[in-house]
Structure formats: structure tokens, C-alpha cells
Protein backbone atom coordinates (compact mmCIF):
# COMPACT_ATOMS: atom_id res chain seq x y z
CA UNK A 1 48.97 88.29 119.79
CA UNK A 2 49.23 92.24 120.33
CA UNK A 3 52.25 93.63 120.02
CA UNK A 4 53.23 97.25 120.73
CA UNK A 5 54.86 99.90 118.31
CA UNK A 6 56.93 102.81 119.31
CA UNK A 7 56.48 105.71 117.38
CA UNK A 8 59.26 108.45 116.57
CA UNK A 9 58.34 112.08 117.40
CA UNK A 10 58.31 114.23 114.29
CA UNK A 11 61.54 116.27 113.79
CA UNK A 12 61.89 119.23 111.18
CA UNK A 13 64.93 118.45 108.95
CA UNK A 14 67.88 120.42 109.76
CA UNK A 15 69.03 122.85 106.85
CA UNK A 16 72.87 122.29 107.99
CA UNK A 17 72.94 118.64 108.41
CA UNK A 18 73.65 116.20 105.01
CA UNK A 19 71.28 113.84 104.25
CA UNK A 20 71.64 110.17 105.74
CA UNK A 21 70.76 108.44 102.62
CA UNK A 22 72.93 109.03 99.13
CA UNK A 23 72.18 108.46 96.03
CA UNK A 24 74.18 106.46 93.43
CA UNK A 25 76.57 109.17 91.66
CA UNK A 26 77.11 110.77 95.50
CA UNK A 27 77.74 107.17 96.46
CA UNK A 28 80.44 106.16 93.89
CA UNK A 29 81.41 109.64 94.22
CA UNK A 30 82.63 108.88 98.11
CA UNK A 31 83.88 105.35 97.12
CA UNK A 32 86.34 107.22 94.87
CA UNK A 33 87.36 110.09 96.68
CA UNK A 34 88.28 107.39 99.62
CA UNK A 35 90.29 105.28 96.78
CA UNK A 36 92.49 108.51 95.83
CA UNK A 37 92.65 109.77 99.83
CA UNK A 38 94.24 106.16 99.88
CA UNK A 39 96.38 105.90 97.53
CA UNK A 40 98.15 109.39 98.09
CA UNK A 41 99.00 108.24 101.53
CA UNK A 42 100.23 105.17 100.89
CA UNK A 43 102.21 106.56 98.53
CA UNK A 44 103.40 109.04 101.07
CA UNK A 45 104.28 107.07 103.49
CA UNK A 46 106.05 104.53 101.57
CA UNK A 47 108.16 107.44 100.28
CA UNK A 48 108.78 108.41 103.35
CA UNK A 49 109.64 105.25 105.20
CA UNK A 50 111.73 104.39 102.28
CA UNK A 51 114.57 106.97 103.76
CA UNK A 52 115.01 104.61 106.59
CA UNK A 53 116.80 101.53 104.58
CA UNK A 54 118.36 104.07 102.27
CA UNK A 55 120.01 106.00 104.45
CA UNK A 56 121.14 102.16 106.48
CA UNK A 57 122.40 101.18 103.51
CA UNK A 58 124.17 104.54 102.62
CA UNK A 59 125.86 104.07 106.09
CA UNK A 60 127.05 100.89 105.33
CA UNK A 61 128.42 102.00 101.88
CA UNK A 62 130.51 103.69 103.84
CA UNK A 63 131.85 101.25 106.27
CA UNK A 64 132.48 99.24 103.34
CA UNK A 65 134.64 101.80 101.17
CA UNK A 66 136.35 103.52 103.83
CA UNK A 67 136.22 102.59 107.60
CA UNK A 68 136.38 99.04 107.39
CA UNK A 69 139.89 97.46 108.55
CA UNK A 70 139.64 93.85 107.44
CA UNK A 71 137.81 91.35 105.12
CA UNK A 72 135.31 90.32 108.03
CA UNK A 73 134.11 93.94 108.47
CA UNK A 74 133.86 94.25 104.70
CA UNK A 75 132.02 91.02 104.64
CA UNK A 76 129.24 92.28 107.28
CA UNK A 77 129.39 95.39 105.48
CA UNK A 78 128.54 94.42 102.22
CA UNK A 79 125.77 91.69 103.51
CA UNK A 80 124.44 94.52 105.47
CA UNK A 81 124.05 97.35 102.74
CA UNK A 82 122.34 94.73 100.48
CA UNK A 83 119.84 93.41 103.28
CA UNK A 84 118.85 97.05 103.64
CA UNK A 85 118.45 97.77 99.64
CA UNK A 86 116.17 94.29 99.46
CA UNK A 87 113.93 96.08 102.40
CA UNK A 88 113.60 99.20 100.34
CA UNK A 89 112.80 97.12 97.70
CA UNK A 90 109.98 95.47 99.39
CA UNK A 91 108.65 98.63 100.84
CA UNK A 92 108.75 100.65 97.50
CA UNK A 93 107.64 98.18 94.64
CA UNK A 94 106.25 94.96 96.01
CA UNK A 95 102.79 95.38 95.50
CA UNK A 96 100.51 96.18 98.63
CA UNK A 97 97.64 93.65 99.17
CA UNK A 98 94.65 93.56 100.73
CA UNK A 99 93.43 91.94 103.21
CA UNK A 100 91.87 88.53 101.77
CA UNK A 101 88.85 86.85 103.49
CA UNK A 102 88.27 83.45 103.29
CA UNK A 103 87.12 82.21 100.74
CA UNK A 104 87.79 84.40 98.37
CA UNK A 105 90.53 83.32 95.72
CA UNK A 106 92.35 79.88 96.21
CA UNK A 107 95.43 79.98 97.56
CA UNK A 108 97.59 78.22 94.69
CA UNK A 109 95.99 81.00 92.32
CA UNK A 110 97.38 83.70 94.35
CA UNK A 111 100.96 81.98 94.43
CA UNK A 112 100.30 81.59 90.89
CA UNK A 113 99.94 84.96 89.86
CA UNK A 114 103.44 86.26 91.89
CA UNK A 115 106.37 86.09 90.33
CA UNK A 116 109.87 84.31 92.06
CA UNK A 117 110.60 87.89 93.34
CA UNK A 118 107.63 88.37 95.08
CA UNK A 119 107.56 84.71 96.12
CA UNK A 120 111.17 84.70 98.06
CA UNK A 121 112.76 88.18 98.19
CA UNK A 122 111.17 88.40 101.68
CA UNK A 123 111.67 85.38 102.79
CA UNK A 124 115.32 85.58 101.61
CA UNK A 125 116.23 88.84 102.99
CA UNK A 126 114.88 87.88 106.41
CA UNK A 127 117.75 85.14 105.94
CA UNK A 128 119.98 87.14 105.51
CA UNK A 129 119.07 89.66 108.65
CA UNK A 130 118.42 86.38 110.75
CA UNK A 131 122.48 85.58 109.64
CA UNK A 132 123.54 88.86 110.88
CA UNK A 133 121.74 88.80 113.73
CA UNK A 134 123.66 86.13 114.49
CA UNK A 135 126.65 87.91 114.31
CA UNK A 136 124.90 90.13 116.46
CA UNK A 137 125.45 87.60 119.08
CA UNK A 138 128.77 86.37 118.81
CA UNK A 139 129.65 89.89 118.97
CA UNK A 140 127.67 90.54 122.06
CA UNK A 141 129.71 87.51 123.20
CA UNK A 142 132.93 88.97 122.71
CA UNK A 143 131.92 92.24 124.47
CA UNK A 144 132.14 93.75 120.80
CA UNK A 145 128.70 96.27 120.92
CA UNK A 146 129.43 99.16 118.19
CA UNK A 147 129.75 95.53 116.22
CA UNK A 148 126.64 94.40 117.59
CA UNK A 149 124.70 97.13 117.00
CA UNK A 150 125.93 97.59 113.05
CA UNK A 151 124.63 93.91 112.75
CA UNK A 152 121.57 93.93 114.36
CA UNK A 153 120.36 96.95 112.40
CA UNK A 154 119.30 95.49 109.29
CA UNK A 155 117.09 92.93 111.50
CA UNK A 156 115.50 96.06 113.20
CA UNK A 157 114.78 97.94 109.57
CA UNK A 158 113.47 94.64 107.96
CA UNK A 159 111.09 94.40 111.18
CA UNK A 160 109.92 97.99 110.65
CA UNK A 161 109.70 98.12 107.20
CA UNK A 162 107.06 94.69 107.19
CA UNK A 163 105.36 96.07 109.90
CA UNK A 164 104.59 99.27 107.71
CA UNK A 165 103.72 97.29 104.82
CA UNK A 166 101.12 95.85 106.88
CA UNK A 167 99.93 99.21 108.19
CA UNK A 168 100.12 100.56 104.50
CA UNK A 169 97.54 97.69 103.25
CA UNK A 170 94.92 99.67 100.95
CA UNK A 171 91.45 100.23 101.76
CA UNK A 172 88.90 97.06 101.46
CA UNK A 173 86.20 98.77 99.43
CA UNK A 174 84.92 95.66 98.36
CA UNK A 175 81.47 95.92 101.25
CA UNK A 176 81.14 99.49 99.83
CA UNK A 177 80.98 98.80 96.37
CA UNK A 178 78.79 95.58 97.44
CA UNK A 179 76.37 97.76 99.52
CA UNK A 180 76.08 100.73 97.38
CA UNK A 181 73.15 100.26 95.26
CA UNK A 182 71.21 98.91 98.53
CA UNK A 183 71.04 102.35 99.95
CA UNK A 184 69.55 104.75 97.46
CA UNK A 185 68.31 107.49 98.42
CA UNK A 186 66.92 111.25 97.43
């Protein structure tokens, strides 16, 4: 059974270029600088996407206090402002997590571990938009749309804010960290 080799041509290393192999402090050295490059933008951007619900519920503050002109616009006011302070809740302290492979942790440990908070403050304030989005609809109904629009807007910053908690999910390191004594090198 013959079987044929190719052969690379020799090539003089370049001065310039980095080595492709690291060693072990260069490789927990990268594993850490990618952990901190991480974590300052997530914190970042959860600063900064944190404006959105405040200044929603800072709006509605005020259409409580002062512009509203009876007990149902104080109402939607009121359920409003707090739907938006529950989604900068979420976006600011609930923990960011990972994405989880199968097979990893069971399921009932990981429900274990969060506390009622965790557990139903999402699930609770999407309630509450869902409630005001109806309202969003009888108000379309009755040709009502600065109404409409007031009421659909905590739905809209709730959608926003979970879909930049899932953009914000930290760095899986784990194959990195698994990997990095494989590859030594110099």
C-alpha cells in the first residue's frame, strides 16, 4: 500500500509576524485580556441601554403628576412607569448568563440557585406590558393613537431591552481554557 506525502517548501520565518503557537503565561495572558475586553463592554452597554427605560419611565412620571386628566390615564400611567423601572431592572442587575450547552448543569440546579426575583420579575413584567398592550388595542379601536402609542411603549422597551440582554451574554471561554494547555508552544 504506497501512499504519497506532500511536502511543504521551506519558508524563512518572518521577523514581523507573531508566532502561531503560544505558550502557557501568553495563553492565559489572552484568555484574560478577552475576559476584561468583555466585561468593560458589557458594562458599557448596559449603562448605556439603561437610559432607554429611564428616560420611558421619567416620561411617564410625568404624565402621571401633571398631564394626566382622569383616574384611567393615571392608572396607565403609573402601570407604565413601573413596567419600564422592572426593564431597567433586568437590564442593569439581573445577572448575564452564558450560553449553556447541553449537558452541562441540570436544569432544576440552575432554577435552584435563582432567587424568586430572578425566577418571575421577567416573566411578570412581560404581564404587565402584554396588559398594556392591550390597551394598546382598545385604543387603536377607538381611533385614540397618542393613547396607543403611550401604551404600547413599554412592550417595545421590554422587547429591546431582552433582546440586548441576549446580545450582552459574556464570552464562553470555557473551549479556551479547555484547549489551552494542548497548544504549547516556544
Amino acid at each position: 500500500m504506497a501512499t504519497s506525502r506532500l511536502r511543504k517548501t521551506f519558508a524563512y520565518p518572518d521577523s514581523d509576524s507573531e508566532p502561531s503557537d503560544l505558550d502557557e503565561e501568553h495563553q492565559e495572558q489572552l484568555i484574560n485580556t478577552l475576559q476584561a475586553e468583555d466585561l468593560t463592554r458589557t458594562t458599557l452597554y448596559r449603562n448605556l441601554f439603561s437610559a432607554i427605560p429611564a428616560i420611558g419611565a421619567l416620561f411617564f412620571l410625568y404624565t402621571l403628576l401633571f398631564s394626566s386628566r382622569n383616574a384611567q390615564e393615571r392608572l396607565l400611567a403609573l402601570l407604565s412607569a413601573s413596567s419600564l423601572c422592572c426593564t431597567a431592572y433586568i437590564l442593569l442587575y439581573m445577572p448575564l448568563e452564558a450560553s449553556r450547552r447541553k449537558g452541562k448543569v441540570a436544569m432544576y440546579k440552575v432554577e435552584a440557585a435563582r432567587g424568586p426575583v430572578e425566577a418571575y420579575l421577567v416573566y411578570l413584567n412581560a404581564a404587565l406590558a402584554g396588559l398594556l398592550s392591550l390597551a394598546c388595542v382598545v385604543s387603536l379601536r377607538k381611533v385614540d393613537y397618542e393613547g396607543a402609542w403611550r401604551q404600547a411603549l413599554p412592550a417595545v422597551i421590554l422587547g429591546l431591552t431582552l433582546f440586548v440582554r441576549q446580545q450582552l451574554a459574556p464570552l464562553d471561554l470555557e473551549e479556551l481554557q479547555k484547549a489551552k494547555y494542548d497548544y504549547k508552544g516556544a
